[in-house]
Protein backbone atom coordinates (compact mmCIF):
# COMPACT_ATOMS: atom_id res chain seq x y z
CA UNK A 1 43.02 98.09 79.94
CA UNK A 2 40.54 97.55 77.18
CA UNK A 3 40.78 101.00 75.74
CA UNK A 4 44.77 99.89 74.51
CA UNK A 5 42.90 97.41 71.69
CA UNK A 6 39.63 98.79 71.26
CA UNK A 7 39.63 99.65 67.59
CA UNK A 8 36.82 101.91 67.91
CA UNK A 9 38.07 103.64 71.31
CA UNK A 10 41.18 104.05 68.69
CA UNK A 11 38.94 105.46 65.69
CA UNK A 12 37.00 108.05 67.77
CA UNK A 13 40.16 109.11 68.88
CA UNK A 14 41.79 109.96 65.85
CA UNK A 15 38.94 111.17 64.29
CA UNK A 16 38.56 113.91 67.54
CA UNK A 17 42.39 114.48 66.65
CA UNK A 18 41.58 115.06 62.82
CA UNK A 19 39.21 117.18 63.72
CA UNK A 20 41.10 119.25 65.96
CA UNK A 21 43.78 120.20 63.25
CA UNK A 22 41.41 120.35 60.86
CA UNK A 23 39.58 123.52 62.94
CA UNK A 24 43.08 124.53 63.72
CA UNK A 25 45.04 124.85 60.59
CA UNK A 26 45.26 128.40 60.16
CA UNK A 27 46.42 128.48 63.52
CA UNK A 28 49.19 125.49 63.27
CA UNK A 29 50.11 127.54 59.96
CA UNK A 30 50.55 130.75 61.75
CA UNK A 31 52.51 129.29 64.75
CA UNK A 32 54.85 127.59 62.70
CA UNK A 33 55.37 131.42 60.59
CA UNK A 34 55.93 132.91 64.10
CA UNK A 35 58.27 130.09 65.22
CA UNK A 36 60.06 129.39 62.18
CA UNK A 37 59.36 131.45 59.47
CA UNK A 38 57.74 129.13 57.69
CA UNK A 39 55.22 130.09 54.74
CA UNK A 40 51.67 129.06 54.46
CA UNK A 41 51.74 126.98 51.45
CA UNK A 42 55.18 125.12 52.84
CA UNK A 43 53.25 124.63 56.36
CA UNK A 44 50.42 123.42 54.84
CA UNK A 45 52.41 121.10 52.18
CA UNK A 46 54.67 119.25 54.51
CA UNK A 47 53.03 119.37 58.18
CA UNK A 48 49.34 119.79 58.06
CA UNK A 49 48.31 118.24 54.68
CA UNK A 50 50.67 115.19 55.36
CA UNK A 51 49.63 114.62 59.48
CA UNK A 52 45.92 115.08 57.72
CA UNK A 53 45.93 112.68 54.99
CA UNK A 54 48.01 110.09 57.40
CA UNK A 55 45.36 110.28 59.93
CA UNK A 56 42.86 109.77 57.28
CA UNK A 57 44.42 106.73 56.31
CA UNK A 58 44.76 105.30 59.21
CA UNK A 59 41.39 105.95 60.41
CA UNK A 60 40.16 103.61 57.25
CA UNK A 61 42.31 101.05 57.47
CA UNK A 62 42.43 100.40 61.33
CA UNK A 63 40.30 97.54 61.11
CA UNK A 64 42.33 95.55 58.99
CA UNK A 65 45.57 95.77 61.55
CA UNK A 66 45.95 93.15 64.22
CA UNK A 67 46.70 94.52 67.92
């Protein structure tokens, strides 16, 4: 299965996954209000901004890990 150490297969798919929270924040921030009670700025602070900027990094520095 080539797909498990294509880095690019890899990149595309975290960037499609970036991009699908990043259209969907308001939305992630709302469920997790509904579900937990949690507000906007702590939703934001500790789930979304910190999956964001860890995808982010990742994305950028794939090419330099070994699979």
């Amino acid at each position: 299965m080539e797909f498990k150490t294509n880095i690019q297969f890899r990149k595309q798919t975290l960037k499609r996954l970036l991009l699908s929270i990043e259209e969907n924040e308001d939305r992630i921030v709302q469920a997790l209000f509904n579900d937990f009670k949690k507000p906007a700025f702590e939703a934001v602070l500790t789930e979304t901004n910190y999956v964001i900027s860890d995808l982010k990094n990742t994305i950028k520095n794939l090419s330099l890990i070994h699979i």
